[in-house]
C-alpha atoms as a PDB file:
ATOM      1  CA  UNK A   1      -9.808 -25.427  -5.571  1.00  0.00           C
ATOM      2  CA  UNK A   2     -12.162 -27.010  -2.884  1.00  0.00           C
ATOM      3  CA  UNK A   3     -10.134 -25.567  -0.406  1.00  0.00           C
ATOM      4  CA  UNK A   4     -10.558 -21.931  -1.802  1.00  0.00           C
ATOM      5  CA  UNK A   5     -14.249 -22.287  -1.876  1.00  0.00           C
ATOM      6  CA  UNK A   6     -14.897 -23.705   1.500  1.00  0.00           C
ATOM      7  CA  UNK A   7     -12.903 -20.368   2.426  1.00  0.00           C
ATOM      8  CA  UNK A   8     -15.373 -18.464   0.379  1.00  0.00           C
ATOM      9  CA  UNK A   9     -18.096 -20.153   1.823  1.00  0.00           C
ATOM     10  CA  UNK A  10     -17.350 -19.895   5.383  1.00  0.00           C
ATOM     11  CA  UNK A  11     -16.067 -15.642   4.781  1.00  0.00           C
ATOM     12  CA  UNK A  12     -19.240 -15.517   3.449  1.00  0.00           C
ATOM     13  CA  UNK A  13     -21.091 -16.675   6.189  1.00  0.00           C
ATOM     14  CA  UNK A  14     -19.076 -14.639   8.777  1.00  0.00           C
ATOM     15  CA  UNK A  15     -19.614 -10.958   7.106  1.00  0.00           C
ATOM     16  CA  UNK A  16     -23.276 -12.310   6.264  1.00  0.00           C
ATOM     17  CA  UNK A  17     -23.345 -13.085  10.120  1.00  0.00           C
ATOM     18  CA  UNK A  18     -22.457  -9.780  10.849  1.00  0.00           C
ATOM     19  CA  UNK A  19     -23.877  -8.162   8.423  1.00  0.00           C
ATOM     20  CA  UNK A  20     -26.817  -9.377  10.108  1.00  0.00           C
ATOM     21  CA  UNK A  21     -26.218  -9.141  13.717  1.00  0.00           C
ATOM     22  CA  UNK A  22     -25.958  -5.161  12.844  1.00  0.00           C
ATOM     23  CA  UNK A  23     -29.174  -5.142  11.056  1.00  0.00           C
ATOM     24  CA  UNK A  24     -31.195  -7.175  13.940  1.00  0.00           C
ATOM     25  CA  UNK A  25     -29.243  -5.094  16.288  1.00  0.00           C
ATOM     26  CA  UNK A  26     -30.933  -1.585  14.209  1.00  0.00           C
ATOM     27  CA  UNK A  27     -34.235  -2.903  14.040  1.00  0.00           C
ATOM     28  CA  UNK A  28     -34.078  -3.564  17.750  1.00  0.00           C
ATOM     29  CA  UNK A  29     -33.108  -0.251  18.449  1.00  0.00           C
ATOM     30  CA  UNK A  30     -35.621   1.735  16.100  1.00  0.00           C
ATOM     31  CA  UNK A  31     -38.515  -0.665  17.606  1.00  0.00           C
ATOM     32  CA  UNK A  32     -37.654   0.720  20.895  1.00  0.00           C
ATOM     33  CA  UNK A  33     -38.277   4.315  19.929  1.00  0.00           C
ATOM     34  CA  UNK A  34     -40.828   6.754  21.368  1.00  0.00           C
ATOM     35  CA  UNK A  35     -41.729   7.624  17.912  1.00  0.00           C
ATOM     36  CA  UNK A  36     -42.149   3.669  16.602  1.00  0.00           C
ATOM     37  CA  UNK A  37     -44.291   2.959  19.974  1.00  0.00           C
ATOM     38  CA  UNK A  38     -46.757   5.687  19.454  1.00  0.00           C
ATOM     39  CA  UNK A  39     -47.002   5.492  15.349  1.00  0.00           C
ATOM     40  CA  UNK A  40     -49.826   3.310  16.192  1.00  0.00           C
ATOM     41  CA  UNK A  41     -52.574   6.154  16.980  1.00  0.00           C
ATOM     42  CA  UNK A  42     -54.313   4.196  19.561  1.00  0.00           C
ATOM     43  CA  UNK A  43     -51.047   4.496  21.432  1.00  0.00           C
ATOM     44  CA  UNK A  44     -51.284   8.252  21.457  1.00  0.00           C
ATOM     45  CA  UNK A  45     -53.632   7.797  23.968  1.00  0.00           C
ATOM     46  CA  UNK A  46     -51.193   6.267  26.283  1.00  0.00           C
ATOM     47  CA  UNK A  47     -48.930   9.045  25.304  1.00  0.00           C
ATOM     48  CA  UNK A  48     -50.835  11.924  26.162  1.00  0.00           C
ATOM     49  CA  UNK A  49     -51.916  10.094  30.254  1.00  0.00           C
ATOM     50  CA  UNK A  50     -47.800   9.668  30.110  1.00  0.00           C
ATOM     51  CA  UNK A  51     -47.012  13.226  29.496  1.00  0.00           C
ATOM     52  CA  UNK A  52     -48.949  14.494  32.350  1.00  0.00           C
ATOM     53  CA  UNK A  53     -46.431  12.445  34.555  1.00  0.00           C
ATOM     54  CA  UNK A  54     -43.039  12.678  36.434  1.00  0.00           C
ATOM     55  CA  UNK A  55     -41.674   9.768  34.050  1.00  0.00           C
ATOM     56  CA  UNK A  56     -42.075  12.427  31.219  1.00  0.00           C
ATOM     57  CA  UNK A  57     -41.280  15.725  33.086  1.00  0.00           C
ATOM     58  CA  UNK A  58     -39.626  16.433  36.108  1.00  0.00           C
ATOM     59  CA  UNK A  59     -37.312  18.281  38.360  1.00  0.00           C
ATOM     60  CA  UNK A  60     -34.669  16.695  37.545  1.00  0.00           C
ATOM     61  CA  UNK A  61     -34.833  15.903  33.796  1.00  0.00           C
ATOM     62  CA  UNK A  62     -35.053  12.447  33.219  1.00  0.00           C
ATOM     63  CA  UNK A  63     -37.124  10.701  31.476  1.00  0.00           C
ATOM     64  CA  UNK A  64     -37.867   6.991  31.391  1.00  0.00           C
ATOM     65  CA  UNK A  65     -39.611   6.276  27.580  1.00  0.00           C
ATOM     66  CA  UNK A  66     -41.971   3.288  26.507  1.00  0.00           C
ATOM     67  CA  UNK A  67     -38.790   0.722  26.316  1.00  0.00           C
ATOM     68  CA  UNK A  68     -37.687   1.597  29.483  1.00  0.00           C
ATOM     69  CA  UNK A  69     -40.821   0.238  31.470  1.00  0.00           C
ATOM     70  CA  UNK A  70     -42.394  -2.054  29.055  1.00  0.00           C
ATOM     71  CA  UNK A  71     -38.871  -3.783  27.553  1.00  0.00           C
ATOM     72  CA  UNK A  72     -36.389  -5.835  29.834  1.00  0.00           C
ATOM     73  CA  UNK A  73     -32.493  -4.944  29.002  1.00  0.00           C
ATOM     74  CA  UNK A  74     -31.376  -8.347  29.385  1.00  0.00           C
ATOM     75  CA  UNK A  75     -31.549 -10.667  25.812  1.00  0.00           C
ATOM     76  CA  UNK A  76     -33.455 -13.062  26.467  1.00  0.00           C
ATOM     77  CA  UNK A  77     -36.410 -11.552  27.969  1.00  0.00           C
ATOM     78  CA  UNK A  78     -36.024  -8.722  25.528  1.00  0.00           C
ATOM     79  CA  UNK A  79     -36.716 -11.341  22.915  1.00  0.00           C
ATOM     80  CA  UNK A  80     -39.607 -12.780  24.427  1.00  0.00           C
ATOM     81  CA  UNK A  81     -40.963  -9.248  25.159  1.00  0.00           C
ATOM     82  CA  UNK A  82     -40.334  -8.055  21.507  1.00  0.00           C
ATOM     83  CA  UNK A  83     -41.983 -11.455  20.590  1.00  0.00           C
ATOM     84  CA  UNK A  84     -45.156 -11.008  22.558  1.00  0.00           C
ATOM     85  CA  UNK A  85     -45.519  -7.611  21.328  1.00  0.00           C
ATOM     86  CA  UNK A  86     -46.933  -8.633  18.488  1.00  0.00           C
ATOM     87  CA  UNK A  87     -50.104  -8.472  19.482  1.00  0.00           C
ATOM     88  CA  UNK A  88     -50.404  -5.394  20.179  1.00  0.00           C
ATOM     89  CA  UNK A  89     -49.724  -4.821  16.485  1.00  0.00           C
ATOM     90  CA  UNK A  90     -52.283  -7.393  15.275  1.00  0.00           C
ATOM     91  CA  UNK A  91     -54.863  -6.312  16.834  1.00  0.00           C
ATOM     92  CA  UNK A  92     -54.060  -2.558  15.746  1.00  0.00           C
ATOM     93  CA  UNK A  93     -54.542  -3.968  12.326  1.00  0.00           C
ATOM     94  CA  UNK A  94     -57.513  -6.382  12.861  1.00  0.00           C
ATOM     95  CA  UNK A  95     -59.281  -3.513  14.200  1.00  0.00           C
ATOM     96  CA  UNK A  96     -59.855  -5.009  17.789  1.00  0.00           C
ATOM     97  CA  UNK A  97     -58.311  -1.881  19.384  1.00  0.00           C
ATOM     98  CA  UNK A  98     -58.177   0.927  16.608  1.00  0.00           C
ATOM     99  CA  UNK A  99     -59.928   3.644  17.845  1.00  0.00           C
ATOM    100  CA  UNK A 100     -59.845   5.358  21.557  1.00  0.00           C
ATOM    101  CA  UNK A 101     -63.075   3.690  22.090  1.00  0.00           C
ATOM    102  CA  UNK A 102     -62.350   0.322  21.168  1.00  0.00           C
ATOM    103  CA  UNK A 103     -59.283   0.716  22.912  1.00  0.00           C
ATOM    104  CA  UNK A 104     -60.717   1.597  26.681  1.00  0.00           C
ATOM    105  CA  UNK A 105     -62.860  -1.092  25.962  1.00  0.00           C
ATOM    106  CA  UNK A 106     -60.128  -3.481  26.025  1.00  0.00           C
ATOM    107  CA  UNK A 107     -57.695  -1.427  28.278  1.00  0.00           C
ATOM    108  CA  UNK A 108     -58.473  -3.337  31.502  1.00  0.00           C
ATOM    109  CA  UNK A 109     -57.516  -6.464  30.071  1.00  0.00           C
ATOM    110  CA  UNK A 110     -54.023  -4.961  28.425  1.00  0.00           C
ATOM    111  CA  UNK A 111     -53.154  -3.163  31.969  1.00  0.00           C
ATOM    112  CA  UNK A 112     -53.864  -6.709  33.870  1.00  0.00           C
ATOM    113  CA  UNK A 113     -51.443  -8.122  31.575  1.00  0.00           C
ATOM    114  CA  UNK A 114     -48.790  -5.782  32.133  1.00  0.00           C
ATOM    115  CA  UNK A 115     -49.143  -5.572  35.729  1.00  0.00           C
ATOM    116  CA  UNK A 116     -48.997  -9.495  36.206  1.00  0.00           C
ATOM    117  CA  UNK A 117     -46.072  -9.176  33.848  1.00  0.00           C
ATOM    118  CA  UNK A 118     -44.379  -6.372  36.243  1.00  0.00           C
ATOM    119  CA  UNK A 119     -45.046  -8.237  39.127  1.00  0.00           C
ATOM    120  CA  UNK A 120     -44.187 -11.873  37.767  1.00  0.00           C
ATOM    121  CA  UNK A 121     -40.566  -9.867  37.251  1.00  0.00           C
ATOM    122  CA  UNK A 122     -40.244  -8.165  40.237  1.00  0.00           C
ATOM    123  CA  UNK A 123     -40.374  -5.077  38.514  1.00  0.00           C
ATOM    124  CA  UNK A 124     -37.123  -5.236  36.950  1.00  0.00           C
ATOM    125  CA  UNK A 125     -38.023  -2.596  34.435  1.00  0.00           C
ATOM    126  CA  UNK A 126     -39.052   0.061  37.341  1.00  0.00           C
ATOM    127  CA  UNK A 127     -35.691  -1.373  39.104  1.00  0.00           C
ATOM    128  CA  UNK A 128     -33.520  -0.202  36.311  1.00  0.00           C
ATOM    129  CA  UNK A 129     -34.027   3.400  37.492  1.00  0.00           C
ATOM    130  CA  UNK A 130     -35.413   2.740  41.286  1.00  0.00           C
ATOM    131  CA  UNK A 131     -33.374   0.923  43.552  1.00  0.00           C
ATOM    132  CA  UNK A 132     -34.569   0.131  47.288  1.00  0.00           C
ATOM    133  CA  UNK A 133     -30.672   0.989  48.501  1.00  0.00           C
ATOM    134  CA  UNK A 134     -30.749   4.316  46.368  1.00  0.00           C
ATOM    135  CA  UNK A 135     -33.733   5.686  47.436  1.00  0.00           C
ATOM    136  CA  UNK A 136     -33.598   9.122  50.098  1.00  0.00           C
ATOM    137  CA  UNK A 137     -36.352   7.810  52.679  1.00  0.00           C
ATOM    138  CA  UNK A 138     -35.572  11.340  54.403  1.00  0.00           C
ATOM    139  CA  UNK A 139     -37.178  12.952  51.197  1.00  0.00           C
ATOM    140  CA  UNK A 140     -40.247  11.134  50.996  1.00  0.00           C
ATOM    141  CA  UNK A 141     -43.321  11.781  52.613  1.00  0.00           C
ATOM    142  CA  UNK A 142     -44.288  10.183  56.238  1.00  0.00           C
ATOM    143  CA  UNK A 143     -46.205   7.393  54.042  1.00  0.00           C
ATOM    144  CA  UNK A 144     -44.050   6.871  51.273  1.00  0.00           C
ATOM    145  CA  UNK A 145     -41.285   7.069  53.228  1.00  0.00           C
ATOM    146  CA  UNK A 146     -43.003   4.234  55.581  1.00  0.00           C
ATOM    147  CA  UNK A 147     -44.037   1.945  52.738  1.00  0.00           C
ATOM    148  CA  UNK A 148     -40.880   2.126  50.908  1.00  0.00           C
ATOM    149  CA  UNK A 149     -38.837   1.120  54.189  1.00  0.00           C
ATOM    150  CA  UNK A 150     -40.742  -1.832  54.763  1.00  0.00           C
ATOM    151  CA  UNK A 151     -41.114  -3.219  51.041  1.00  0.00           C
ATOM    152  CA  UNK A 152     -38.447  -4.845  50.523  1.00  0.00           C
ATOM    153  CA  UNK A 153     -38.589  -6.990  53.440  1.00  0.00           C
ATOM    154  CA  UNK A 154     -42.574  -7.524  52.452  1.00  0.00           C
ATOM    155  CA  UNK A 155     -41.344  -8.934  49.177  1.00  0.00           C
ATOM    156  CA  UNK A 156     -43.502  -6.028  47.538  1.00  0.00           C
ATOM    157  CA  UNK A 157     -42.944  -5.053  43.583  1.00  0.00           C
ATOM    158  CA  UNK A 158     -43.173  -1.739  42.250  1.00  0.00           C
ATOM    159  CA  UNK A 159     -46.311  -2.242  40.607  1.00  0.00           C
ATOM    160  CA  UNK A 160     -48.392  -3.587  43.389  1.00  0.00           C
ATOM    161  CA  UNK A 161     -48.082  -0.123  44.632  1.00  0.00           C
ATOM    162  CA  UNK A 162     -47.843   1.936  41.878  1.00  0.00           C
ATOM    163  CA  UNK A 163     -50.272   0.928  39.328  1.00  0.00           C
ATOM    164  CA  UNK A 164     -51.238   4.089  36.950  1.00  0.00           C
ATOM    165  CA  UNK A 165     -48.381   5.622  37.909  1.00  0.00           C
ATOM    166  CA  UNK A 166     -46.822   6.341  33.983  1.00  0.00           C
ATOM    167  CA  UNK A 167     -50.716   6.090  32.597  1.00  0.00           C
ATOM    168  CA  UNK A 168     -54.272   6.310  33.680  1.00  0.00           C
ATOM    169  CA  UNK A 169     -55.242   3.391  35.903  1.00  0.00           C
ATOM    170  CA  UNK A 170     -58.110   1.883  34.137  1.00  0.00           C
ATOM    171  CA  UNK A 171     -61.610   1.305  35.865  1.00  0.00           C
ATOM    172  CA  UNK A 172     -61.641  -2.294  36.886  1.00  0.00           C
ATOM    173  CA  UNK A 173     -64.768  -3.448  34.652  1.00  0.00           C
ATOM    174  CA  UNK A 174     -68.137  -4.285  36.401  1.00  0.00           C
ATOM    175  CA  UNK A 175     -69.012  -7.894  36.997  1.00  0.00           C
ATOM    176  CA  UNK A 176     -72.428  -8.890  35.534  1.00  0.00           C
ATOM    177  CA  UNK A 177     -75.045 -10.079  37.291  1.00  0.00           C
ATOM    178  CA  UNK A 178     -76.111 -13.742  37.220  1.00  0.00           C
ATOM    179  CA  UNK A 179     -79.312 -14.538  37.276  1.00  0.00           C
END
């Protein structure tokens, strides 16, 4: 008898753990959505800068969504990502940034944060799609093409270059005077 229910127990556990892993595994994947990222309607203005830019439209038809830049592939820094996200979320619903205006307000802050994020990683996101040995030099212009050839010996990221290159580069605030 004991024997039959520590089998019970432990198949129960298993399809429980699966039944789980598929669930987590779903809500990881709907979270990741264009439509989840933007349901938040200060987001929309993010979306709007976005779709005036090659990461949306192109020549060539690809297009690289919100997870693509702002979520790693890799587990564990997924996790952490997904974690940290929360924020944003709070302080839709605490009302720190839930209107356009309250949102530019904070924007410079948010976009710091990103970038030091981006940079801290190399930009592995950006990476994903843009690799140094993939790149045409031959197709670029005399600048980019100059930049890009030298970069990766100069230890430069992605974003140290291309900062408000999927959205609107935010005006670095003022500093106030002392007196």
């Amino acid at each position: 008898m004991a024997k039959k229910r520590t089998i019970f127990i432990v198949s129960s556990v298993f399809i429980a753990g699966i039944v789980f892993s598929f669930a987590f595994s779903a809500g990881l994947g709907q979270t990741n959505k264009m439509e989840f990222c933007i349901s938040c309607h200060t987001m929309t203005v993010n979306y709007e800068e976005y779709k005036e830019t090659p990461h949306y439209k192109n020549a060539a038809g690809v297009r690289a969504d919100c997870a693509d830049c702002h979520v790693p592939k890799e587990f564990l820094p997924k996790m952490k990502a997904k974690i940290l996200a929360y924020k944003d979320v709070l302080h839709e619903f605490l009302g720190t940034i839930d209107t356009p205006e309250k949102y530019e307000a904070h924007r410079w802050d948010m976009a710091t944060r990103v970038w030091a994020k981006m940079e801290a990683s190399d930009s592995r996101e950006c990476r994903s799609c843009h690799a140094w040995d993939s790149m045409d030099l031959s197709e670029q212009d005399r600048s980019a093409r100059k930049r890009h050839g030298r970069a990766p010996d100069e230890g430069k990221t992605c974003i140290e270059c291309h900062k408000g290159i999927a959205h609107e580069e935010p005006d670095e605030p003022e500093e106030e005077e002392e007196d």
